[in-house]
N, C-alpha and C. Protein backbone atom coordinates (compact mmCIF):
# COMPACT_ATOMS: atom_id res chain seq x y z
N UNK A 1 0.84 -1.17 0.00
CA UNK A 1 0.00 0.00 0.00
C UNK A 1 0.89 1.24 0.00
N UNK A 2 0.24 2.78 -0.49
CA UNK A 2 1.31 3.44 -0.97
C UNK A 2 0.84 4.46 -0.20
N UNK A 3 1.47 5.12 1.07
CA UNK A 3 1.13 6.09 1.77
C UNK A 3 1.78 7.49 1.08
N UNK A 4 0.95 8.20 1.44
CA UNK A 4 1.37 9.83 1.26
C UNK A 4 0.80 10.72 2.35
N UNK A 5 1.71 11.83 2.10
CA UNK A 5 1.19 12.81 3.16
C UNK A 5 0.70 13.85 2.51
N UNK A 6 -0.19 14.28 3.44
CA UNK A 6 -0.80 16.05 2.60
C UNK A 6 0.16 16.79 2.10
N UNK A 7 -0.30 17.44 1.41
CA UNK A 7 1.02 19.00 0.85
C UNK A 7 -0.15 19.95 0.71
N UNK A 8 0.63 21.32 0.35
CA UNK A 8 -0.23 22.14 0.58
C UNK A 8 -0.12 22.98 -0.93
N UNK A 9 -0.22 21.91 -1.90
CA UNK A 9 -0.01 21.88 -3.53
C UNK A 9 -1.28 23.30 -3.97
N UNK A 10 -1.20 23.67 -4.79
CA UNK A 10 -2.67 24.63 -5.20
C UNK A 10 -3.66 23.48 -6.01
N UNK A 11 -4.54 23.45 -5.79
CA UNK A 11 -5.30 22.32 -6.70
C UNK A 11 -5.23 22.60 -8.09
N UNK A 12 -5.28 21.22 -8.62
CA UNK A 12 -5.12 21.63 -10.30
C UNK A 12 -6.20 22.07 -11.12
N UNK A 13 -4.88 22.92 -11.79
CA UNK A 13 -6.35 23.54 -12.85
C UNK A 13 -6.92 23.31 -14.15
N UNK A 14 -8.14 23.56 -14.56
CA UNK A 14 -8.42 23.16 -15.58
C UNK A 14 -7.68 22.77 -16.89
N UNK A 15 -7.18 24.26 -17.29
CA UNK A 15 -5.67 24.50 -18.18
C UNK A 15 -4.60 22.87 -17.93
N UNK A 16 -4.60 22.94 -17.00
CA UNK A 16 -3.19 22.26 -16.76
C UNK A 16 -3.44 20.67 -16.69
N UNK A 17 -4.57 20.25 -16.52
CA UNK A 17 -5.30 18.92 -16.49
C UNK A 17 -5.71 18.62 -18.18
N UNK A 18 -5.87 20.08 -18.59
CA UNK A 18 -6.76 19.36 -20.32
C UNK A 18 -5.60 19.22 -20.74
N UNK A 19 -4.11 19.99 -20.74
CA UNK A 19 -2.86 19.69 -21.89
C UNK A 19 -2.12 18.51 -21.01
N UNK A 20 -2.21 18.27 -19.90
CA UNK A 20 -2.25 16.61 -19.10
C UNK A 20 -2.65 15.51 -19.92
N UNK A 21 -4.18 15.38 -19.96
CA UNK A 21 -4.76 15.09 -20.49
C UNK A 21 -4.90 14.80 -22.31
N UNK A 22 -3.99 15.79 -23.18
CA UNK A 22 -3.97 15.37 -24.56
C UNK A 22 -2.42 14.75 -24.73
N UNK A 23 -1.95 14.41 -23.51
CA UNK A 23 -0.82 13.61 -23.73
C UNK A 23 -1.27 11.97 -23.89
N UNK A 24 -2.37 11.34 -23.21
CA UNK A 24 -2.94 10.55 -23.51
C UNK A 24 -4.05 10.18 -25.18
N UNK A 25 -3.32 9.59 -25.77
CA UNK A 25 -4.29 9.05 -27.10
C UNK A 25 -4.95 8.37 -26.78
N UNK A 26 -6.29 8.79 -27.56
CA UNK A 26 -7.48 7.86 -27.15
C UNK A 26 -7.96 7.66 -28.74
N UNK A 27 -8.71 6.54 -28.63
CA UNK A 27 -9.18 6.26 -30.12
C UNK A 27 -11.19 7.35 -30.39
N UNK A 28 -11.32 7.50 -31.30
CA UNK A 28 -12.02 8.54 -31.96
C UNK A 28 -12.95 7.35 -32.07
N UNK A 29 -14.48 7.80 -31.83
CA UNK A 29 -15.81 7.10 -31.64
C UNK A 29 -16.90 8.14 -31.79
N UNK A 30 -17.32 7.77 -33.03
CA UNK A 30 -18.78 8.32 -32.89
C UNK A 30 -19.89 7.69 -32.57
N UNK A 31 -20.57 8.39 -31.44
CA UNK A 31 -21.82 7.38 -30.65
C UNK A 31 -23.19 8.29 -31.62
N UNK A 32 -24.06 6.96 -31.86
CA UNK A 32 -25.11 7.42 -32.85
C UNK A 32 -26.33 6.93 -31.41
N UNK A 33 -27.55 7.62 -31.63
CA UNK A 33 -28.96 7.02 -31.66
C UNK A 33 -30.03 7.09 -32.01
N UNK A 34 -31.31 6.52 -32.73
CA UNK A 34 -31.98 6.58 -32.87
C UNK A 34 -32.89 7.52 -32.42
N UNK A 35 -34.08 8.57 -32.63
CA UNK A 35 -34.95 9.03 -31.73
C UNK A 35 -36.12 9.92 -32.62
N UNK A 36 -37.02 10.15 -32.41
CA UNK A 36 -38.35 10.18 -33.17
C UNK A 36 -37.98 11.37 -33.86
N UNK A 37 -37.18 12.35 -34.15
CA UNK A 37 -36.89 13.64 -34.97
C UNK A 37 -35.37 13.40 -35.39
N UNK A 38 -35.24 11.59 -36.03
CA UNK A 38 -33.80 11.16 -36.71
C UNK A 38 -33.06 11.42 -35.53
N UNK A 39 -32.33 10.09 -36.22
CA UNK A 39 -30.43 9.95 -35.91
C UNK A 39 -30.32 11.46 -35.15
N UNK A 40 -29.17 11.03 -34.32
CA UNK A 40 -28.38 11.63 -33.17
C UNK A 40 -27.18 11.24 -33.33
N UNK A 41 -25.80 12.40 -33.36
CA UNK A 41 -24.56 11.74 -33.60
C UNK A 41 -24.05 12.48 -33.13
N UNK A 42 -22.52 12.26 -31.67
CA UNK A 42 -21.82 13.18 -31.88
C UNK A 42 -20.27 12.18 -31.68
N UNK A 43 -19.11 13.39 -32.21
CA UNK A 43 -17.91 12.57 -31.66
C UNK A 43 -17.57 12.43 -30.21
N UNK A 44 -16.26 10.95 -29.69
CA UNK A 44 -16.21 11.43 -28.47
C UNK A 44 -14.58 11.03 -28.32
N UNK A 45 -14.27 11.26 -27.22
CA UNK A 45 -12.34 10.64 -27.48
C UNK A 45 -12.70 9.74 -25.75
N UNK A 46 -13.58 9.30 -25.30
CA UNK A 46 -13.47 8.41 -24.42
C UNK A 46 -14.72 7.16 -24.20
N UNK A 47 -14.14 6.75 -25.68
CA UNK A 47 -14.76 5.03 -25.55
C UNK A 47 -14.02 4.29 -24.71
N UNK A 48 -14.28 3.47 -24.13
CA UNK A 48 -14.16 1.98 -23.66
C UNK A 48 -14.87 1.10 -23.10
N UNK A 49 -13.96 -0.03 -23.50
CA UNK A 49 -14.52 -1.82 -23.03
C UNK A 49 -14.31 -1.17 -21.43
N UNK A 50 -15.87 -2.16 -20.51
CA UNK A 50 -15.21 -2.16 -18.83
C UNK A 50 -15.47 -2.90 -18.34
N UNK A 51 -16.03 -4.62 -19.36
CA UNK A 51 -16.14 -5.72 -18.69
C UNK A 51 -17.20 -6.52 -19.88
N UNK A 52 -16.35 -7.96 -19.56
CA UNK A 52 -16.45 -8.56 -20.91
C UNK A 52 -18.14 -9.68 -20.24
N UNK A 53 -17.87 -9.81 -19.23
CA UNK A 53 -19.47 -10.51 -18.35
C UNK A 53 -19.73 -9.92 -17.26
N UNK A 54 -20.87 -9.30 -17.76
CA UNK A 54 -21.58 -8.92 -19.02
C UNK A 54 -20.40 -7.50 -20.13
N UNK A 55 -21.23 -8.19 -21.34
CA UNK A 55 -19.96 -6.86 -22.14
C UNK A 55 -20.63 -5.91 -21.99
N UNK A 56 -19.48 -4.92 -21.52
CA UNK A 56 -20.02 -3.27 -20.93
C UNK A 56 -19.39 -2.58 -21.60
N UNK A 57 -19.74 -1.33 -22.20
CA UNK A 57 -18.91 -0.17 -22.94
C UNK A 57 -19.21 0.76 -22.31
N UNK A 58 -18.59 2.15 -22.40
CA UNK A 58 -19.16 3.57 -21.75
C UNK A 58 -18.59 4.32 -22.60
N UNK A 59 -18.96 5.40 -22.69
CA UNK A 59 -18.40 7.00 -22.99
C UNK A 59 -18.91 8.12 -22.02
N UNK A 60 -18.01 9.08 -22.80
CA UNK A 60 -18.68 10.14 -21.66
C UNK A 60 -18.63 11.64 -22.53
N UNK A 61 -19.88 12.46 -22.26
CA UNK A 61 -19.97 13.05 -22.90
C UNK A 61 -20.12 14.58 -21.70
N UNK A 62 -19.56 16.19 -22.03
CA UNK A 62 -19.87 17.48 -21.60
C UNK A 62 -21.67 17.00 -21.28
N UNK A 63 -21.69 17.40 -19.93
CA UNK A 63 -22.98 17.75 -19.39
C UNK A 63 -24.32 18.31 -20.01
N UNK A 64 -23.79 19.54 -20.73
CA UNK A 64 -24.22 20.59 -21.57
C UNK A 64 -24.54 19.94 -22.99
N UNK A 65 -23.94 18.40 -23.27
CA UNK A 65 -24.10 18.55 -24.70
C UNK A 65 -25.86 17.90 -25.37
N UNK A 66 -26.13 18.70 -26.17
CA UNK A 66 -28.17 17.86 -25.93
C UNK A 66 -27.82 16.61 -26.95
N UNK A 67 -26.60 16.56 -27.84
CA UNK A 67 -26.62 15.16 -28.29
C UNK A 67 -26.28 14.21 -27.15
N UNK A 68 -25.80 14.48 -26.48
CA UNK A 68 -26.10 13.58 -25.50
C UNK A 68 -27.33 13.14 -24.85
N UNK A 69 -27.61 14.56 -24.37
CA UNK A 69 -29.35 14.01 -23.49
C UNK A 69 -30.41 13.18 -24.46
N UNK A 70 -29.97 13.69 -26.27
CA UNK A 70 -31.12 12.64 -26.87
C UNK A 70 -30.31 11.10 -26.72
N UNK A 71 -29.03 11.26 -26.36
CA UNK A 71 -28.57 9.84 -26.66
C UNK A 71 -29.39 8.96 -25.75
N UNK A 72 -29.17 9.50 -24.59
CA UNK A 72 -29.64 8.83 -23.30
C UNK A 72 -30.77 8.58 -23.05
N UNK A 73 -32.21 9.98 -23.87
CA UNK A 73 -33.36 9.42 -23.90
C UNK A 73 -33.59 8.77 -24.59
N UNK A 74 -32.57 8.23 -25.60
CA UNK A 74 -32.84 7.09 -26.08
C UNK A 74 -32.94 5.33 -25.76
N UNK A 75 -32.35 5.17 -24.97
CA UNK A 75 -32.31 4.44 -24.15
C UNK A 75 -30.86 3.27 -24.89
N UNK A 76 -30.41 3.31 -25.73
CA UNK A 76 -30.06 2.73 -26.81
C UNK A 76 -28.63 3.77 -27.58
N UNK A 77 -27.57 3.06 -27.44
CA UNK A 77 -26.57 3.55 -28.46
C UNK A 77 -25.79 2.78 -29.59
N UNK A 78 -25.14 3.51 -30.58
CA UNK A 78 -24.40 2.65 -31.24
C UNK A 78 -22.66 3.39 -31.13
N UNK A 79 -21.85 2.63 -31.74
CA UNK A 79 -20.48 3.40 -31.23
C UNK A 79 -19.73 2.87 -32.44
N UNK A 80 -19.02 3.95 -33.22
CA UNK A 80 -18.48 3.38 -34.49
C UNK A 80 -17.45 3.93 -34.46
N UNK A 81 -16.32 3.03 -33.77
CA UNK A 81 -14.83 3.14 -33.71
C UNK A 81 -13.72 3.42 -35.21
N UNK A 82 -13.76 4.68 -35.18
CA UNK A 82 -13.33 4.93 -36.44
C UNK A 82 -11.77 4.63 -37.06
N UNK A 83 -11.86 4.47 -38.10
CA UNK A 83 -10.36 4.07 -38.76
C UNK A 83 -9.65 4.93 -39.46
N UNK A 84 -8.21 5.51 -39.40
CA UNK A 84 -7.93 6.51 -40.35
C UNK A 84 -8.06 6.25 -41.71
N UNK A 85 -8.68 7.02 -41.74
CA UNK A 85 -8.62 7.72 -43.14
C UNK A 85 -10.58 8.92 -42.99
N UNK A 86 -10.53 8.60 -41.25
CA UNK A 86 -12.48 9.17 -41.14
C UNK A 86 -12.23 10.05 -40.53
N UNK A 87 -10.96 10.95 -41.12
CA UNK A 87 -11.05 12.28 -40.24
C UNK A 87 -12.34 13.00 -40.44
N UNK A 88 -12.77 13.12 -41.91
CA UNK A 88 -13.96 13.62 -42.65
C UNK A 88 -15.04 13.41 -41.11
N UNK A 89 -15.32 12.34 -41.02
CA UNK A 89 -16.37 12.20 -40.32
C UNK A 89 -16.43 12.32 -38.58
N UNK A 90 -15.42 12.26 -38.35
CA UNK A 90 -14.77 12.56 -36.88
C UNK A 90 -15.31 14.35 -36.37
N UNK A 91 -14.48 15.19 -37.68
CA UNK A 91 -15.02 16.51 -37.49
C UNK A 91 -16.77 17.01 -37.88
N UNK A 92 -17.01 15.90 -38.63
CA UNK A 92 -18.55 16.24 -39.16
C UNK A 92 -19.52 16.36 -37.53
N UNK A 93 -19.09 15.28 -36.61
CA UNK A 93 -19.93 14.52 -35.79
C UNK A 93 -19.45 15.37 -34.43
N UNK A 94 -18.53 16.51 -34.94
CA UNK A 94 -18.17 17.30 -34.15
C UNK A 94 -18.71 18.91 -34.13
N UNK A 95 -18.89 18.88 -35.36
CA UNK A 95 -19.41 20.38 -35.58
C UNK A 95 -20.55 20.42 -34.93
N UNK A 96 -21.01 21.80 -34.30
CA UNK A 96 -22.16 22.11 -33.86
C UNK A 96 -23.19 22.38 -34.85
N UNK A 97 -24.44 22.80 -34.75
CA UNK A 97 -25.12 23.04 -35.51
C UNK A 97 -25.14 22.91 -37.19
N UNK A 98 -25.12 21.48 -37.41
CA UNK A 98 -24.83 20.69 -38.65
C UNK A 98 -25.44 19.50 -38.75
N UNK A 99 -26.29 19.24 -39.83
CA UNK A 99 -27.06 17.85 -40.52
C UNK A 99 -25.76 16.89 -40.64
N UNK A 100 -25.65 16.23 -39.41
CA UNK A 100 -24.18 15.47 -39.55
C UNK A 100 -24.58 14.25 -39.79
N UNK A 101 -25.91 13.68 -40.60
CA UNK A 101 -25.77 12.50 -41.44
C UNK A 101 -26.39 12.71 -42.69
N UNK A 102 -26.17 14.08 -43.48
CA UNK A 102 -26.47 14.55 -44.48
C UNK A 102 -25.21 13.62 -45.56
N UNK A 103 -25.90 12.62 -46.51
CA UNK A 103 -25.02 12.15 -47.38
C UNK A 103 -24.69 10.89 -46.94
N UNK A 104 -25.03 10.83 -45.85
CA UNK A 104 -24.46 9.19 -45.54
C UNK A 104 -25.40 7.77 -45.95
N UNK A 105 -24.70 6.93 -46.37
CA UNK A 105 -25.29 5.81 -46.42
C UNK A 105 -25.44 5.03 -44.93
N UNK A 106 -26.39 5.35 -44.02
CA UNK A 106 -26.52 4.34 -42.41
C UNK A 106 -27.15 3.02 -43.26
N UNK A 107 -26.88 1.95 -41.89
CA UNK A 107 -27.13 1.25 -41.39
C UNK A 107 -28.05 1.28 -40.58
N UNK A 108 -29.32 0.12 -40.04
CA UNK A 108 -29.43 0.30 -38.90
C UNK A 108 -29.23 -1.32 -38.02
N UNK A 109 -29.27 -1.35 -36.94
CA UNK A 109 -28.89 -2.25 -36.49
C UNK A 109 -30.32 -3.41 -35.64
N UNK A 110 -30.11 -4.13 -34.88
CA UNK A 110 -31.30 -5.00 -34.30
C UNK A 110 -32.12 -4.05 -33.85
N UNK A 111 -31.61 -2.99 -32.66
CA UNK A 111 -32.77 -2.14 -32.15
C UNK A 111 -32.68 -0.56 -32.82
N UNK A 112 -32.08 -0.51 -33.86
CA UNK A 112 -32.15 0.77 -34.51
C UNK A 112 -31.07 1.83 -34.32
N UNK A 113 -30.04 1.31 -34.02
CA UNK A 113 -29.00 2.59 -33.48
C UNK A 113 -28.74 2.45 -35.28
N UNK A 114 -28.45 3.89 -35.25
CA UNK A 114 -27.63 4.16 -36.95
C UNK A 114 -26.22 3.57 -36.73
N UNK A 115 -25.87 3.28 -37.90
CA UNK A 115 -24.66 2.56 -37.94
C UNK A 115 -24.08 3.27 -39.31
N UNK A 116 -22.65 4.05 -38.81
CA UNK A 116 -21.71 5.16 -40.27
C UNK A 116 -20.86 3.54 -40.76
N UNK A 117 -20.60 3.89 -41.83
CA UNK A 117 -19.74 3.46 -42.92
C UNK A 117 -18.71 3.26 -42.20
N UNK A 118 -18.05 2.31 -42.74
CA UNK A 118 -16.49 2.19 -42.10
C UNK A 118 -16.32 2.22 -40.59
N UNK A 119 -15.14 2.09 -40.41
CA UNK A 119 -15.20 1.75 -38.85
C UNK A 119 -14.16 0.62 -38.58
N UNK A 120 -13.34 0.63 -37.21
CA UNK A 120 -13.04 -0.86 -37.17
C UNK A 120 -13.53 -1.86 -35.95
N UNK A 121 -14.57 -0.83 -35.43
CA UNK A 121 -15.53 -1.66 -34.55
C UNK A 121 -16.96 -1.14 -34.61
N UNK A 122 -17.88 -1.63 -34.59
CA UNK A 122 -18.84 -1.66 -34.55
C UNK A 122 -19.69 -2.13 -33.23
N UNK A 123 -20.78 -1.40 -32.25
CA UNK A 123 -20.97 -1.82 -31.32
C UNK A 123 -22.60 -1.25 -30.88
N UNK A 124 -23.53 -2.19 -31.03
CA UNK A 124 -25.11 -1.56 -30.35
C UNK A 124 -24.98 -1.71 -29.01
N UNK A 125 -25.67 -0.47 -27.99
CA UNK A 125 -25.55 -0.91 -26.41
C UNK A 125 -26.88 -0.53 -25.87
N UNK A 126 -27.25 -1.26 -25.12
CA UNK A 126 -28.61 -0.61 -24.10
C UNK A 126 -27.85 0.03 -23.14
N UNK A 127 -28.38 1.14 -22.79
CA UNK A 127 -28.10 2.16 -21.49
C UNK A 127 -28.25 1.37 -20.84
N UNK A 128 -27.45 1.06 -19.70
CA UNK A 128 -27.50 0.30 -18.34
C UNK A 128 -27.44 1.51 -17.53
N UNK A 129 -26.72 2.29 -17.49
CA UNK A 129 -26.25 3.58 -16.20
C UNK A 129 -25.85 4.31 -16.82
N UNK A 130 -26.20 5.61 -15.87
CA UNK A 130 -25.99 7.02 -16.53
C UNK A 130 -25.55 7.66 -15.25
N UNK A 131 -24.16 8.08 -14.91
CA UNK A 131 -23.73 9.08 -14.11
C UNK A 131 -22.81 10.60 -13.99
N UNK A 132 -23.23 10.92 -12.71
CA UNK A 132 -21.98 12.64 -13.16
C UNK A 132 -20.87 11.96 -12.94
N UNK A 133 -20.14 13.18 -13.89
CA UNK A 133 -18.58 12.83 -13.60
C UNK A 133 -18.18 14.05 -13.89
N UNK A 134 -18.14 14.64 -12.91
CA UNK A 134 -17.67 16.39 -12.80
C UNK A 134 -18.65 17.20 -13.92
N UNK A 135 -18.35 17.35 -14.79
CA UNK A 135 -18.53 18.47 -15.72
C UNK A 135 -19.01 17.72 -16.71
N UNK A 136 -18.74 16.27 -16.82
CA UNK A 136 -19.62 15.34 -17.50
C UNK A 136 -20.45 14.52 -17.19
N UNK A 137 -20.92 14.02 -18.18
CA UNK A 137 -21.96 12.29 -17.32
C UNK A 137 -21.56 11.13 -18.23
N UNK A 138 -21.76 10.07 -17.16
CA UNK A 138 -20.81 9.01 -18.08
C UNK A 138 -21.89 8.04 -18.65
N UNK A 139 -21.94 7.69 -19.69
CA UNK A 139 -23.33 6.62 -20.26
C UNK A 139 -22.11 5.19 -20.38
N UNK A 140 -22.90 4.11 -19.67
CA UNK A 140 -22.58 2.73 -19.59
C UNK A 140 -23.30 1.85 -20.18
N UNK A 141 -23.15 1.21 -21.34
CA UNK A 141 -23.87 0.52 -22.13
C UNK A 141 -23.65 -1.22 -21.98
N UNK A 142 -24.89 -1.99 -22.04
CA UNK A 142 -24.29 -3.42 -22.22
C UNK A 142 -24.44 -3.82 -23.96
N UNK A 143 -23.82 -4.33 -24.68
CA UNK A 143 -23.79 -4.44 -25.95
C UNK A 143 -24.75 -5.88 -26.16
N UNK A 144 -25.64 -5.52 -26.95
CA UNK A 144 -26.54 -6.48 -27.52
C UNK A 144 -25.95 -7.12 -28.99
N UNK A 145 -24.74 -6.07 -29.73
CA UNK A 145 -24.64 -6.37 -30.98
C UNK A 145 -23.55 -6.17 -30.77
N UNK A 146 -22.30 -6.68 -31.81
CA UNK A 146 -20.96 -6.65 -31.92
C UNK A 146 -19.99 -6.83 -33.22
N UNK A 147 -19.49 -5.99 -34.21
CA UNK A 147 -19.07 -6.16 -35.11
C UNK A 147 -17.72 -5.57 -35.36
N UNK A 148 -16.72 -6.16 -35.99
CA UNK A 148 -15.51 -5.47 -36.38
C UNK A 148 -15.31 -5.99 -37.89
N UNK A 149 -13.92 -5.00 -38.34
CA UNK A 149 -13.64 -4.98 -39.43
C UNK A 149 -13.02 -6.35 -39.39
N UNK A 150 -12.87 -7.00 -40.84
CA UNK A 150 -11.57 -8.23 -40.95
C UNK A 150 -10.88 -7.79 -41.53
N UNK A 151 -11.07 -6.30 -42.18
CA UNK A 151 -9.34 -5.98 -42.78
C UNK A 151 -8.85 -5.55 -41.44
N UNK A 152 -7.28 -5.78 -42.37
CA UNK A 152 -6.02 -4.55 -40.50
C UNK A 152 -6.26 -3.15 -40.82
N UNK A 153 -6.81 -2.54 -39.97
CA UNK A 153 -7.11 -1.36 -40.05
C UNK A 153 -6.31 -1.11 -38.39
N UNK A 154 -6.15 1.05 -38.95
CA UNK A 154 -5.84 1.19 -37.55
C UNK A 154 -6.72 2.70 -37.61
N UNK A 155 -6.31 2.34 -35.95
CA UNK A 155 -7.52 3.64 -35.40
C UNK A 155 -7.34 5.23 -35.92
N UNK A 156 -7.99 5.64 -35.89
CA UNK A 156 -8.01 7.36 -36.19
C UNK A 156 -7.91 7.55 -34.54
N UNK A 157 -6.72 8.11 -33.61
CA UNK A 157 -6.84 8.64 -32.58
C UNK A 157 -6.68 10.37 -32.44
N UNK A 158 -7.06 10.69 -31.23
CA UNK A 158 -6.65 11.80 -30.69
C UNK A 158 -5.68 12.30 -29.78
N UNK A 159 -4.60 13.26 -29.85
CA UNK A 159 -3.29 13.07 -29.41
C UNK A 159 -3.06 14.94 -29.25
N UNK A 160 -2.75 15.45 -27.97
CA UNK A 160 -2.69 16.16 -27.94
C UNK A 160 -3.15 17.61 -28.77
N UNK A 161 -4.66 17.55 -28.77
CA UNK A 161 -5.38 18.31 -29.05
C UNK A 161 -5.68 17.96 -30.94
N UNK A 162 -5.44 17.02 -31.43
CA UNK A 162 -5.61 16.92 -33.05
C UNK A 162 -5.59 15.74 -33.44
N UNK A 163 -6.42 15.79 -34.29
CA UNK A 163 -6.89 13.76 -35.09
C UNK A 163 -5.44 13.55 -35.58
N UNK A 164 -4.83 12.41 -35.27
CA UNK A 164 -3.30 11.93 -35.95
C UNK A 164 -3.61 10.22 -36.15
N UNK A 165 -2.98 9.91 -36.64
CA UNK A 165 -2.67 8.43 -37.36
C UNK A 165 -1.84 7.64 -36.20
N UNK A 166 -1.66 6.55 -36.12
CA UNK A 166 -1.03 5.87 -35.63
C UNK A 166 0.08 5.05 -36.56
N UNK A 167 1.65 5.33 -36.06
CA UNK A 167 2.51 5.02 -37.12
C UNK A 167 2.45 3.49 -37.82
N UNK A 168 2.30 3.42 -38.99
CA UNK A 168 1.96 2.18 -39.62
C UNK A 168 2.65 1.20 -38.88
N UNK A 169 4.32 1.25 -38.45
CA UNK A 169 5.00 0.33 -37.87
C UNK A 169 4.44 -0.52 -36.40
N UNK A 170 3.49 0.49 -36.18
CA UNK A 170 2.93 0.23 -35.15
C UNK A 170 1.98 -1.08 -35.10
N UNK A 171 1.20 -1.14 -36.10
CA UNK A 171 0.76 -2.75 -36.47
C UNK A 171 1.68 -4.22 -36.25
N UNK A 172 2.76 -4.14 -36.09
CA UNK A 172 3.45 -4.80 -36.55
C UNK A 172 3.74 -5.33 -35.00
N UNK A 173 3.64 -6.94 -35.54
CA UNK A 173 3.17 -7.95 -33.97
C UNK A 173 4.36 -8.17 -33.21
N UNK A 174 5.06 -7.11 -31.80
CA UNK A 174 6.09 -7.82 -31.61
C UNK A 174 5.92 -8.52 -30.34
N UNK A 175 7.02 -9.68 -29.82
CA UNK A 175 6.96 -10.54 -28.84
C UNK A 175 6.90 -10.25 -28.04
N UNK A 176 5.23 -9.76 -27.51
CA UNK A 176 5.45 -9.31 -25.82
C UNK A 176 4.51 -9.96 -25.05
N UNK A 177 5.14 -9.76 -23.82
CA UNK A 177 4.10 -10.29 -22.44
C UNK A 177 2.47 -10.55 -23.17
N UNK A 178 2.05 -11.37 -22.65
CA UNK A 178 0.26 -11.82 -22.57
C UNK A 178 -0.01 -11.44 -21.42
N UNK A 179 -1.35 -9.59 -21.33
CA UNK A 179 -1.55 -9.45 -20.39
C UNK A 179 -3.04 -10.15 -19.61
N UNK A 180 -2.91 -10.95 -18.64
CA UNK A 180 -4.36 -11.42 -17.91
C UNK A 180 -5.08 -10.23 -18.03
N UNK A 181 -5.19 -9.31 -17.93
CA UNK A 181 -6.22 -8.62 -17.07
C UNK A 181 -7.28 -8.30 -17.99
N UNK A 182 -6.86 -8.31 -19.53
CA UNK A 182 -8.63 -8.78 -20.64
C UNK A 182 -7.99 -9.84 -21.93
């Protein structure tokens, strides 16, 4: 166990937590849903897996954002883990006030989440939980549906404040540890 003692540090600040924060790459996900006045889409940079029984996904979206609140009254999401070359659509699903499935060919899926083109995961979820998380709320989904690409594709991430690629070499399988923990 790892003891510490108080200090009398200034608490951190916003500023200094978000450029913290874009030192970590995260992979680029647009969460879609269904809802009686069309599709709902926005981008997000914090997908993840958080348990395989039952399979659980979450994101988390600004408090403030109403694509969110329709996500959630939807009861229902979809999450389309994007692949570079979808910067196009990364910023579409980002812009504010924009028909951001103007032109697209969707999908829809068993319970209707829209499903974008391309992708190298594919994922329908029922809302299980919805909580705050400071300045956001976090939506926890259990996945009813599950699809990925079979080509090698790699992710479109986010990396200190801008969509970047992941270096091709990076695919490339080398001999390491098998971690237990998924």
């Amino acid at each position: 166990m790892v003891h510490s003692t108080p200090t009398s540090a200034p608490p951190v600040g916003a500023d200094a937590f978000r450029r913290s924060m874009s030192r970590i790459p995260t992979a680029v996900t647009v969460i879609t849903a269904p809802t009686g006045e069309g599709p709902v889409g926005m981008t997000v940079g914090s997908f993840s897996a958080v348990s395989q029984d039952p399979p659980l996904f979450m994101f988390f979206a600004k408090r403030s954002s109403t694509s969110a609140a329709r996500v959630i009254a939807a009861g229902l999401f979809g999450a389309t883990v994007l692949s570079r070359g979808q910067e196009d659509l990364a910023m579409t699903f980002a812009a504010p006030d924009r028909d951001r499935f103007a032109g697209l060919d969707l999908l829809t899926c068993c319970n209707g989440a829209p499903r974008l083109p391309g992708g190298l995961v594919w994922a329908e979820c029922e809302i299980s939980d919805v909580f705050d998380a400071g300045d956001h709320v976090g939506v926890m989904g259990r996945a009813v549906h599950l699809e990925y690409s079979s080509e090698v594709g790699h992710p479109l991430t986010f990396f200190k404040h801008k969509l970047c690629r992941l270096d091709p070499g990076a695919g490339r399988h080398l001999p390491t540890e098998t971690f237990a923990w998924w």
